[in-house]
Each structure stands twice: as structure tokens, then as C-alpha cells.
N, C-alpha and C. Protein backbone atom coordinates (compact mmCIF):
# COMPACT_ATOMS: atom_id res chain seq x y z
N UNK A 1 104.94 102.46 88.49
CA UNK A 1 105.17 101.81 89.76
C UNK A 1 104.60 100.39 89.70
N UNK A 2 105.45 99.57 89.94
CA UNK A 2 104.81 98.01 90.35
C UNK A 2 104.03 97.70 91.75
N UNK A 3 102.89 96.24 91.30
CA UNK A 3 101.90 96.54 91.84
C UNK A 3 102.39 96.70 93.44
N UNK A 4 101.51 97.11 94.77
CA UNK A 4 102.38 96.90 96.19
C UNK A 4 101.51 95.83 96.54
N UNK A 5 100.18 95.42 96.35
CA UNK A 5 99.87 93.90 96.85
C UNK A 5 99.78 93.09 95.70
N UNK A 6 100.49 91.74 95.86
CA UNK A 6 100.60 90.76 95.01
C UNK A 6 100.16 89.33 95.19
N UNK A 7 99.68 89.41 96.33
CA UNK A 7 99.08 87.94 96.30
C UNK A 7 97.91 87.98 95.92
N UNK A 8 96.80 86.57 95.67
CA UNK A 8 95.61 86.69 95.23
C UNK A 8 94.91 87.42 95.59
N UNK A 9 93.91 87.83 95.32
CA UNK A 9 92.69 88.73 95.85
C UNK A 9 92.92 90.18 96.42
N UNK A 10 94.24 90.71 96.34
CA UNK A 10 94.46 92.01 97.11
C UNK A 10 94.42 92.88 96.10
N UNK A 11 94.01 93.89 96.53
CA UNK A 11 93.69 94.95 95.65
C UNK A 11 94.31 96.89 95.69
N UNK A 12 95.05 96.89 94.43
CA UNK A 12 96.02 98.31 94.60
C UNK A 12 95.06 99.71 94.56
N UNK A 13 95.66 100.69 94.82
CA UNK A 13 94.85 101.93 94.48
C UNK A 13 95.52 102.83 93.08
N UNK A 14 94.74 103.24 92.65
CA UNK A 14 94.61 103.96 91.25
C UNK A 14 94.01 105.52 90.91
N UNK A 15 94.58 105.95 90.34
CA UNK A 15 94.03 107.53 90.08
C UNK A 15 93.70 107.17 88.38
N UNK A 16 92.49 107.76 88.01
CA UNK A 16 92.46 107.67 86.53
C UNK A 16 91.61 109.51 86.29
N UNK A 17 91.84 110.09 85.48
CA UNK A 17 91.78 111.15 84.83
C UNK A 17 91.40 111.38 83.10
N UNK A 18 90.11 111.59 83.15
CA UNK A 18 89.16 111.87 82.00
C UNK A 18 89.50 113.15 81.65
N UNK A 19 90.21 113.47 80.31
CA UNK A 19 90.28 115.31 79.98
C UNK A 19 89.15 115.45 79.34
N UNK A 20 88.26 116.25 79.24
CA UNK A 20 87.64 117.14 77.79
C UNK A 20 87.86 117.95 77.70
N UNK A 21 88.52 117.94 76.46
CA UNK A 21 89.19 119.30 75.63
C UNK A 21 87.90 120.06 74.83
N UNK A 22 87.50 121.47 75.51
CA UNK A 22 86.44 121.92 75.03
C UNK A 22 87.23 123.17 73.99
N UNK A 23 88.19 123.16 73.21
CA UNK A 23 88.66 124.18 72.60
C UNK A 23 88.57 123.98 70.79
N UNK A 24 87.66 123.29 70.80
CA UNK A 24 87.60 122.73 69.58
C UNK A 24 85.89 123.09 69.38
N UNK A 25 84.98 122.77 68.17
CA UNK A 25 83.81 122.73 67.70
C UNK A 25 82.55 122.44 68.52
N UNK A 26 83.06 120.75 69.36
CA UNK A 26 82.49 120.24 70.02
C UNK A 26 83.18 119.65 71.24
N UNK A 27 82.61 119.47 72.46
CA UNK A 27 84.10 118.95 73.58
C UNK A 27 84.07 117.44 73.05
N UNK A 28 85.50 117.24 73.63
CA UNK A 28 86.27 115.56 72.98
C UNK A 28 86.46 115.45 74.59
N UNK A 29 86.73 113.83 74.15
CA UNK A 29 87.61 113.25 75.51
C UNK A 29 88.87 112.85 75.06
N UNK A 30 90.01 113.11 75.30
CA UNK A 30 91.15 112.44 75.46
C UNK A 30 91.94 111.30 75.54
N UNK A 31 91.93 110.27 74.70
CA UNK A 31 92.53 109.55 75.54
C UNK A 31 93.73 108.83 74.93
N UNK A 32 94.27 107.96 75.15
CA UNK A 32 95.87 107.68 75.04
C UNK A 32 95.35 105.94 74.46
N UNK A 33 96.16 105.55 73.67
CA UNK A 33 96.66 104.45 73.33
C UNK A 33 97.58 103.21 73.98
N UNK A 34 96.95 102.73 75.07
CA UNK A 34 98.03 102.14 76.45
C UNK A 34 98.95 101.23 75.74
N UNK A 35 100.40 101.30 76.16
CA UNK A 35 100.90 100.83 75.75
C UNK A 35 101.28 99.24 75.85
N UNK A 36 100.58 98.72 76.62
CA UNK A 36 100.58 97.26 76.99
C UNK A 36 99.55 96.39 76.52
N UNK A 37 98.59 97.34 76.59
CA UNK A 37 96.36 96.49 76.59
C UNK A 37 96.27 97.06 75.25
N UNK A 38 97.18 97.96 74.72
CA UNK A 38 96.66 98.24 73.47
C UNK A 38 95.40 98.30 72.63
N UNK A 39 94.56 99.31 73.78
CA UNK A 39 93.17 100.07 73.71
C UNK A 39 93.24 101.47 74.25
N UNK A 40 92.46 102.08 73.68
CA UNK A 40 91.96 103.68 73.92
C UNK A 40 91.90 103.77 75.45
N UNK A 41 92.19 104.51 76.33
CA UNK A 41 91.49 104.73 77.71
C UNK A 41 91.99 106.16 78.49
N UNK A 42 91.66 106.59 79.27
CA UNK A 42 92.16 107.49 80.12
C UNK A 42 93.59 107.56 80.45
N UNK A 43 94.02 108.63 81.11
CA UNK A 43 95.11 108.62 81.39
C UNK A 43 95.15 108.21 83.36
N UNK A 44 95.90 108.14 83.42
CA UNK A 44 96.26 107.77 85.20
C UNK A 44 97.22 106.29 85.52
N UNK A 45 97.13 106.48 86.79
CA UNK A 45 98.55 105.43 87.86
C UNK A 45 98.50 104.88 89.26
N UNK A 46 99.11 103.82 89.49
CA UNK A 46 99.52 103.71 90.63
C UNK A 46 99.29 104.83 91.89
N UNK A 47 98.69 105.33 92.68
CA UNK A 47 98.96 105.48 94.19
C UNK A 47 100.10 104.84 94.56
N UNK A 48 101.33 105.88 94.83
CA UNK A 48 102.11 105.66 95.33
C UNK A 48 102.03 105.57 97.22
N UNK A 49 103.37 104.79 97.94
CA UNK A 49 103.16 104.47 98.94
C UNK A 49 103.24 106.22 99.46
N UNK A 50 103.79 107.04 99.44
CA UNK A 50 104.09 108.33 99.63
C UNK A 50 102.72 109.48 99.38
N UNK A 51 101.92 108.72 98.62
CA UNK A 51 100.96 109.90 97.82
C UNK A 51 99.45 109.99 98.19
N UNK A 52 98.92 110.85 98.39
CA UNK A 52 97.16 110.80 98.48
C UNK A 52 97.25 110.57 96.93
N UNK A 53 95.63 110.83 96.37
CA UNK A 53 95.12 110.14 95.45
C UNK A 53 94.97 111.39 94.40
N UNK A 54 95.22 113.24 94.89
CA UNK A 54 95.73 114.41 94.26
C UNK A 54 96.78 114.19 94.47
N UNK A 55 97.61 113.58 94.76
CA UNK A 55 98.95 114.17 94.46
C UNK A 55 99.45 112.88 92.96
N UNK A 56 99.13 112.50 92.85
CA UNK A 56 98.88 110.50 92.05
C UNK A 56 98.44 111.43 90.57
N UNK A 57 97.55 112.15 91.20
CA UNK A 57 96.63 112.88 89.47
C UNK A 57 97.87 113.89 89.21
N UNK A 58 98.38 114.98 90.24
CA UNK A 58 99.18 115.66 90.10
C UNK A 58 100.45 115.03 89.03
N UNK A 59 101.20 114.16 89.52
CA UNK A 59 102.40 113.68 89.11
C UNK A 59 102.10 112.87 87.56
N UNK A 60 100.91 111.76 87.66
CA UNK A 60 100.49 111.26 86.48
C UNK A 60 100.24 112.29 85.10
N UNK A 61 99.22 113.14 85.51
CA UNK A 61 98.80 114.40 84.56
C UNK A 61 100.45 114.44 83.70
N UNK A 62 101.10 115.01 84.36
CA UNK A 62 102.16 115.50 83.94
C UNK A 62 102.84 114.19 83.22
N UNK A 63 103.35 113.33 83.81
CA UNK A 63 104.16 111.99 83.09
C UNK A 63 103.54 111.88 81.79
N UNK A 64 102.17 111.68 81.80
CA UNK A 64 101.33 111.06 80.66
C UNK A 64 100.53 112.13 79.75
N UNK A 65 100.40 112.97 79.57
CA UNK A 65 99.99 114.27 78.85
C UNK A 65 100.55 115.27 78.80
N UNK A 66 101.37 115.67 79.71
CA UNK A 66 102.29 117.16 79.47
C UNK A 66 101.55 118.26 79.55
N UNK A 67 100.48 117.80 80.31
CA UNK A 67 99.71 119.09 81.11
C UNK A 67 100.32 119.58 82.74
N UNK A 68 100.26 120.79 82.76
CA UNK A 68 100.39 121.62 84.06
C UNK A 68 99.40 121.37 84.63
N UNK A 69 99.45 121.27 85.64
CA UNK A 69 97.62 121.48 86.87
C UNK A 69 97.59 122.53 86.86
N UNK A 70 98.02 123.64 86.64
CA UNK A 70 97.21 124.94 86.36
C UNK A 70 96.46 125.29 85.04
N UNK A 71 96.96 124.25 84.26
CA UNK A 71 96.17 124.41 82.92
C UNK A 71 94.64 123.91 82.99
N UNK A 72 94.49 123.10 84.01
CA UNK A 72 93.39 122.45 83.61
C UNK A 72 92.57 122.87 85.28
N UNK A 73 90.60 122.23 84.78
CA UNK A 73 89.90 122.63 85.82
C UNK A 73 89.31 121.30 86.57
N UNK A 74 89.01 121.31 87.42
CA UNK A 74 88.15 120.00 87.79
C UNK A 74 86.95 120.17 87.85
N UNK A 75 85.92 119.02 87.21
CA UNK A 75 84.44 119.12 87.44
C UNK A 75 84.21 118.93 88.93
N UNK A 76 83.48 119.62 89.49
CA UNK A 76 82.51 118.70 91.16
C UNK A 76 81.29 119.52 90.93
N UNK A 77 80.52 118.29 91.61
CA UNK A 77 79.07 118.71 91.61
C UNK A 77 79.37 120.27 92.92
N UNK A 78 78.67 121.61 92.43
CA UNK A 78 78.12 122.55 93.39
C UNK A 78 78.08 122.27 94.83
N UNK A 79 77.16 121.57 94.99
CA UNK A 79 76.73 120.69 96.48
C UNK A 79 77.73 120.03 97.24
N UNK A 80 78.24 119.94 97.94
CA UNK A 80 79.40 119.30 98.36
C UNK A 80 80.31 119.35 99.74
N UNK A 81 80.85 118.98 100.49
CA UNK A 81 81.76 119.30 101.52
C UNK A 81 82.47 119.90 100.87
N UNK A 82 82.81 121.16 101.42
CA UNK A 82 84.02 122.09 100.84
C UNK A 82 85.32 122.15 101.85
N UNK A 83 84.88 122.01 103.01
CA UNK A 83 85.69 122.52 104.69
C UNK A 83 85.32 121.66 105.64
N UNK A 84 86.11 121.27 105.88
CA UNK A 84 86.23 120.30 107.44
C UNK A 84 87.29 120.62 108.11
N UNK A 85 87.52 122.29 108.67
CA UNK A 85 88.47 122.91 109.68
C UNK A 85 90.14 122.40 109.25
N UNK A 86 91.00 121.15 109.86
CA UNK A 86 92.24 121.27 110.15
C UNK A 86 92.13 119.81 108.67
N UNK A 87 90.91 119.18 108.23
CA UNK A 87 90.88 117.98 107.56
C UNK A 87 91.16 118.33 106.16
N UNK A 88 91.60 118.39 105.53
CA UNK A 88 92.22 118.12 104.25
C UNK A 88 90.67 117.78 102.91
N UNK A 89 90.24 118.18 102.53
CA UNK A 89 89.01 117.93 101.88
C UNK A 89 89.41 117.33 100.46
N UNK A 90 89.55 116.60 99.67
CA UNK A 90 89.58 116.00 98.40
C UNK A 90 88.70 116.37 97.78
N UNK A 91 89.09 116.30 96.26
CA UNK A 91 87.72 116.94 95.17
C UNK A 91 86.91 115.58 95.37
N UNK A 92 85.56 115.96 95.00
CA UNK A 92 84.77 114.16 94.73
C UNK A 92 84.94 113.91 93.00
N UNK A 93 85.20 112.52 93.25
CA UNK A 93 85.77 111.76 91.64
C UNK A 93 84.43 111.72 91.25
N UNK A 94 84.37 111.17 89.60
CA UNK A 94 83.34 110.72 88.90
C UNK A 94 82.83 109.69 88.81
N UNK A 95 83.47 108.79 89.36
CA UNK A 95 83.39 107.65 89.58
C UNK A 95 84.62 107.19 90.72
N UNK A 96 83.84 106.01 91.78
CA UNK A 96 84.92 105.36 92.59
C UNK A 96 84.89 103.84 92.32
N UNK A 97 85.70 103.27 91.76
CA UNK A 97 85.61 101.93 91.44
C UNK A 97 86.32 100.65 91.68
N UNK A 98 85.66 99.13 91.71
CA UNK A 98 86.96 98.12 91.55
C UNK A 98 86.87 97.27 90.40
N UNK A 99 87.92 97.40 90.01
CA UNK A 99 87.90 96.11 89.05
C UNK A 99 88.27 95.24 88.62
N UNK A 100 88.71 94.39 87.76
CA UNK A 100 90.08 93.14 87.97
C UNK A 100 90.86 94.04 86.97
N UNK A 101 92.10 94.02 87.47
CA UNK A 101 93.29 94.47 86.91
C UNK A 101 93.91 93.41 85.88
N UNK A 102 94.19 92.16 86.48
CA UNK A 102 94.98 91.00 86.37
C UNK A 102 94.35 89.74 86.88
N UNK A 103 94.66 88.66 86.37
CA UNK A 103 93.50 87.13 87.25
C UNK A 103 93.92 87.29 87.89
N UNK A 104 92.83 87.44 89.29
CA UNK A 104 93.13 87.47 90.77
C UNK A 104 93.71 89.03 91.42
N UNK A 105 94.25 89.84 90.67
CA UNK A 105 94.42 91.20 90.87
C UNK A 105 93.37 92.36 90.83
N UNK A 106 93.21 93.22 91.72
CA UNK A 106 92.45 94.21 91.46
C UNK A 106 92.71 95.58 91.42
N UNK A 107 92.21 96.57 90.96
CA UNK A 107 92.48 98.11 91.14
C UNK A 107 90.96 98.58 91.80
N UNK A 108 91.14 99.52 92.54
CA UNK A 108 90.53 100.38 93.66
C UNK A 108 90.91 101.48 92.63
N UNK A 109 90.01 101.88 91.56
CA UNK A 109 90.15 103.66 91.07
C UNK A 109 89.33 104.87 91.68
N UNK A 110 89.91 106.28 91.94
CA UNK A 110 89.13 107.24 91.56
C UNK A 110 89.47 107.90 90.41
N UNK A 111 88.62 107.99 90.02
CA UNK A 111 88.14 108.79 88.41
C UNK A 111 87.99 110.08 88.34
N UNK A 112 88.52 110.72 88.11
CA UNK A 112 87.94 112.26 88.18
C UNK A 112 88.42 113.19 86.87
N UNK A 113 86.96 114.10 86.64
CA UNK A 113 86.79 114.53 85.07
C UNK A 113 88.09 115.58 85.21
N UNK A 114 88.57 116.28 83.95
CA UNK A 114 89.34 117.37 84.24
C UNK A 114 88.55 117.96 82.87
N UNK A 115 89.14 119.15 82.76
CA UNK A 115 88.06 120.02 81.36
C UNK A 115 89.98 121.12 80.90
N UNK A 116 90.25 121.40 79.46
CA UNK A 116 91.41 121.81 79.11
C UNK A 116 90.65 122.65 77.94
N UNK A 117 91.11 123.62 77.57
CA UNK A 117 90.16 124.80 76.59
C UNK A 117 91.75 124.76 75.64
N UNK A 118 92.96 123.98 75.88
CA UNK A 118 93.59 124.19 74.77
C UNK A 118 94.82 122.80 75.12
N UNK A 119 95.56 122.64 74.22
CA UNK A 119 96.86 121.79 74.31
C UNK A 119 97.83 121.90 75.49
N UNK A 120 98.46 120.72 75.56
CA UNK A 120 99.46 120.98 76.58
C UNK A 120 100.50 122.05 76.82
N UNK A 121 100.81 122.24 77.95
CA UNK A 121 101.98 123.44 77.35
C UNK A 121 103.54 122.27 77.37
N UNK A 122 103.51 121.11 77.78
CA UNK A 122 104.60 120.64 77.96
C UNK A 122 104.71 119.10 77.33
N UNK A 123 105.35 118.48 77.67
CA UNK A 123 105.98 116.86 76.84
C UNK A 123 105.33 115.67 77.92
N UNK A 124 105.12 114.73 77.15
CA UNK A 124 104.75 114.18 78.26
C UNK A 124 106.01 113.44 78.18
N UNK A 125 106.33 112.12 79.21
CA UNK A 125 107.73 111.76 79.72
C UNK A 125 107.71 110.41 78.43
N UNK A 126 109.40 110.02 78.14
CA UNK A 126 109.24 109.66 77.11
C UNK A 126 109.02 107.80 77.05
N UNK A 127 108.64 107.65 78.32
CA UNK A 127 108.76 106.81 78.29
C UNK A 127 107.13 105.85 78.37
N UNK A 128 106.24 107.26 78.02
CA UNK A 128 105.04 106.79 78.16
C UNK A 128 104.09 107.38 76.80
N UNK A 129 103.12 106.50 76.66
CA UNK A 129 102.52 106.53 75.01
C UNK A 129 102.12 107.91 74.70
N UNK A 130 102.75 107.86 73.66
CA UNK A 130 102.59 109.11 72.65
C UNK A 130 101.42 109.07 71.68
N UNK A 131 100.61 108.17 71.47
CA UNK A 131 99.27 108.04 71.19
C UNK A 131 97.91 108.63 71.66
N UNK A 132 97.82 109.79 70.86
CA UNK A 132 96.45 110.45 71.90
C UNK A 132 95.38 110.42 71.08
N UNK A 133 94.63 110.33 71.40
CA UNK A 133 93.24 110.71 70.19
C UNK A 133 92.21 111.38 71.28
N UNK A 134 91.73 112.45 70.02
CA UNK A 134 90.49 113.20 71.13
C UNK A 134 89.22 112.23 70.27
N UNK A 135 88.18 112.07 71.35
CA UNK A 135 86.94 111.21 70.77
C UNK A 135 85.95 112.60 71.18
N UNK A 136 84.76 112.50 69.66
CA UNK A 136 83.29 113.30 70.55
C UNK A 136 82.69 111.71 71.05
N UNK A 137 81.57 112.42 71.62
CA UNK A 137 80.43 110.99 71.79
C UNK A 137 80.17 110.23 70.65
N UNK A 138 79.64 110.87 69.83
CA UNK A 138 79.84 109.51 68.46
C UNK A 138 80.53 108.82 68.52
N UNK A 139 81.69 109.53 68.13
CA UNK A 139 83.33 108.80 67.84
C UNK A 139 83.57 107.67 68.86
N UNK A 140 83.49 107.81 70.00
CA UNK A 140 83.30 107.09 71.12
C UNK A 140 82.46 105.71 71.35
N UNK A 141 81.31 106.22 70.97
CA UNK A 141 80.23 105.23 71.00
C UNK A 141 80.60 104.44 70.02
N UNK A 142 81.24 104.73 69.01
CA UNK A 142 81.35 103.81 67.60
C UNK A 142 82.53 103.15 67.71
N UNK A 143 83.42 103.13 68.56
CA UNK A 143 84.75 102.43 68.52
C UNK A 143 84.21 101.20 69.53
N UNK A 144 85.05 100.18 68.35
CA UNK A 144 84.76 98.50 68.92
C UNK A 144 84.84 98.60 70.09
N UNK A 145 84.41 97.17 70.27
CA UNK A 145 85.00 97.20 72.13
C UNK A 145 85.74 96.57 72.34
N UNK A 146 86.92 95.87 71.30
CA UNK A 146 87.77 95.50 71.57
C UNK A 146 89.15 96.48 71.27
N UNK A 147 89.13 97.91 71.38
CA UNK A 147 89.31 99.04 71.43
C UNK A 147 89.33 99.97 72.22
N UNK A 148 88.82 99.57 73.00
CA UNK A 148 88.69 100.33 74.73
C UNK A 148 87.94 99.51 75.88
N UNK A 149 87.82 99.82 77.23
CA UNK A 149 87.00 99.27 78.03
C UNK A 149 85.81 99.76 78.31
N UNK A 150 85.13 98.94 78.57
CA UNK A 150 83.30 99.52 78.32
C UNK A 150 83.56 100.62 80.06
N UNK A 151 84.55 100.54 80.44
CA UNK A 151 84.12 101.26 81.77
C UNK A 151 84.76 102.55 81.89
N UNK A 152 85.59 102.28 80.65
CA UNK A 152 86.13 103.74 80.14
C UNK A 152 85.35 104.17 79.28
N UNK A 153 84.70 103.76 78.39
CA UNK A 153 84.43 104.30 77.49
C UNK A 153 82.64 104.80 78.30
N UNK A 154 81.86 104.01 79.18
CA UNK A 154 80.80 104.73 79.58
C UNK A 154 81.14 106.10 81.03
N UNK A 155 82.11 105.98 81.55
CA UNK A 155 82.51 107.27 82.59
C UNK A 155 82.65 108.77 80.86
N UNK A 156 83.64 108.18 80.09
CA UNK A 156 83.91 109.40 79.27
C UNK A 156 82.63 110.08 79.13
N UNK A 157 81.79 109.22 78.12
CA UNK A 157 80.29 109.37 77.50
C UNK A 157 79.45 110.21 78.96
N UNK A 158 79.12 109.45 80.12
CA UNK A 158 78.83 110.51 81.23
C UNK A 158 79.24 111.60 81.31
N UNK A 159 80.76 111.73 81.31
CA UNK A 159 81.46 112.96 81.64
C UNK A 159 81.15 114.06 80.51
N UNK A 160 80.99 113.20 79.16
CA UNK A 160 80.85 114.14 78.13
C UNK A 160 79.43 114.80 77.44
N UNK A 161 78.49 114.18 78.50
CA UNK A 161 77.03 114.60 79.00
C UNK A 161 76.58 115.48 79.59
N UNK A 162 77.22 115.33 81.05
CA UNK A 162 76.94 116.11 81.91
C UNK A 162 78.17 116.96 82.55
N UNK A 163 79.31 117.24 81.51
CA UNK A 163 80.09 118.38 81.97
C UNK A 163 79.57 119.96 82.44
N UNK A 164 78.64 120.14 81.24
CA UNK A 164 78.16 121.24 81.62
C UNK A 164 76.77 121.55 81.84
N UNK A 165 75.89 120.72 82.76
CA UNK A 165 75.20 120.54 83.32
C UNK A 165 75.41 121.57 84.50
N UNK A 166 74.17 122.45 85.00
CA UNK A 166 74.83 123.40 86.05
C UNK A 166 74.68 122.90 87.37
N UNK A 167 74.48 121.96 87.58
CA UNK A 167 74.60 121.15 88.79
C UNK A 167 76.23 121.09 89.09
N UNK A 168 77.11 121.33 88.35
CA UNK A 168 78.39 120.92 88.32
C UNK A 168 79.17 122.13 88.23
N UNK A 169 79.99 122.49 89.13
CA UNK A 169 80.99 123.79 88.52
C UNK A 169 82.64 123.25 88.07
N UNK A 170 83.47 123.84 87.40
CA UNK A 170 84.75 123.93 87.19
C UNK A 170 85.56 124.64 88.17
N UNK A 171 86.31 123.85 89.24
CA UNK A 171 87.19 124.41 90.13
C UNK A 171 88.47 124.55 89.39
N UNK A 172 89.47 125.51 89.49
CA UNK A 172 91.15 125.09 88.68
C UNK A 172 91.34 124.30 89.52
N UNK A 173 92.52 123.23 88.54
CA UNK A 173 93.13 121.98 89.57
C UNK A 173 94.11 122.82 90.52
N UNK A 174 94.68 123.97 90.27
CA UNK A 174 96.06 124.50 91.12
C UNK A 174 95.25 125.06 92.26
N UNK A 175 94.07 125.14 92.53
CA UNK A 175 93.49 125.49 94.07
C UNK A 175 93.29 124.36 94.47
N UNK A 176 92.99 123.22 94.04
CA UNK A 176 92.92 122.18 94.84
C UNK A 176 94.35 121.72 95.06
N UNK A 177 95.05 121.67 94.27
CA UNK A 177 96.71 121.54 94.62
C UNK A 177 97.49 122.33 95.50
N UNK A 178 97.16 123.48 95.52
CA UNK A 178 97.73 124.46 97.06
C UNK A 178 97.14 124.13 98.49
N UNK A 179 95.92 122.81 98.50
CA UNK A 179 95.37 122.56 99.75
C UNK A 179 96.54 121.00 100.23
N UNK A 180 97.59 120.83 99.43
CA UNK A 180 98.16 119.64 99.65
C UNK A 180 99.25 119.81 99.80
């Protein structure tokens, strides 16, 4: 989707989505080869004019990895608003952020971890990078930085810290997707 504010200083909204794939030795993070910035980073998109910011992860997930939301879980801290009666409750992201997109452009992201114990079951769409690499923390820490963004690459390293920290549980994404 192209950007919806375009004059100076206005700023779009963004969904970005951290996997760790814990089905391997050690958990990895995921991430894709963008096809434009041509660096390592997360997967995610545009907020559409139509979309909350689950339904953005919903549709992206799928375009760009060829994961189901039932395949995968979401991290949230234990502690948390769960219920607010007739209000619609959102998972809490891992980060909420702004940053410059473009000179004079900005993105408004939420970030939020997801955790996958195996491969996709499906394709991702073909019109988006087929470049994936799983990173551990080493691997991560050791890639240039003209190779990824330091703001991707320190959310992963968090995420890949304190995933299983028990302060934090694994909800499936398809219960948070049946509240939408």
C-alpha cells in the first residue's frame, strides 16, 4: 500500500512482526531480505485505511511469510488488560515506535513478537521477498550495520532474551484473531 500522508512531517501507521522460530537447537529470529533497503529486518506493512493494527499483522503474516495465524503464538507480558466489556482489547506490542521512514516522512510502528515451533505451512505472495534468513543472537549481533537497522536488529535481540522469561506467556494468534 502507498503511503496515505504525504506531505512533510506527517506520519503513516505500521505493523511490524518479529518471528522466533524455536524448532531448531537454539530459537532464531526471522527475517527477510527487503526488497528495496536491501537489509535484513522483520516482516510487516502499511495499516490499511480499512484495518486495525491485528488485522495489518493478520493479512501481512500471510503476504510475506506464508504463515497461518493459527500457526503461530503471540508473546504478552502475564500482567495485562485482558477485558474491557463491549471494547475490543489488542495484544500489547514489543515495542511502539516512530521513526523516519523517508526525508521528512515518518512511520508510527507496533512491533509485536510472534514465536513458530516449525515452517510455514503456505507461500508467501509472489510478489514479495523470498529471502529469509533465521539469525541466533550471535548471528545477529555480528551482522554489519549496514545490513540491517539498529532498531531491528536491538527489538529482535530483546525479543530473543526475554521470550521465555516467565513474566511473559504465549497466547495463539487465532484467539486473538476471533476477537476481531
Amino acid at each position: 500500500m502507498p503511503h496515505i500522508h504525504i506531505k512533510p512531517g506527517q506520519h503513516d501507521h505500521t505493523v511490524s512482526m518479529f518471528i522466533v522460530r524455536i524448532d531448531g537447537n537454539e530459537p532464531k529470529i526471522m527475517f527477510h531480505l527487503h526488497k528495496k533497503y536491501k537489509v535484513y529486518m522483520q516482516f510487516g506493512g502499511h495499516i490499511e485505511l480499512d484495518e486495525n493494527p491485528w488485522q495489518t499483522l493478520i493479512r501481512e503474516i500471510k503476504e510475506e511469510t506464508g504463515y497461518d495465524i493459527n500457526q503461530l503464538k503471540v508473546l504478552q507480558p502475564r500482567t495485562r488488560v485482558k477485558d474491557l466489556g463491549k471494547v475490543i482489547v489488542h495484544p500489547l506490542p514489543i515495542a511502539y515506535t516512530t521513526h523516519n521512514a523517508a526525508p521528512g516522512h515518518y512511520h508510527i510502528d507496533v512491533a509485536y513478537a510472534l514465536i513458530a515451533d516449525h515452517e510455514p505451512y503456505g507461500k508467501h505472495a509472489k510478489a514479495e521477498s523470498n529471502d529469509f534468513k533465521l539469525f541466533t543472537s550471535k548471528e545477529l549481533g555480528a551482522l554489519p550495520p549496514k545490513k540491517t537497522y539498529e532498531n531491528a536488529r536491538k527489538n529482535a535481540l530483546f525479543i530473543l532474551k526475554n521470550f521465555s522469561n516467565p513474566h511473559w506467556e504465549l497466547i495463539p494468534a487465532s484467539e486473538i484473531a476471533s476477537s476481531f
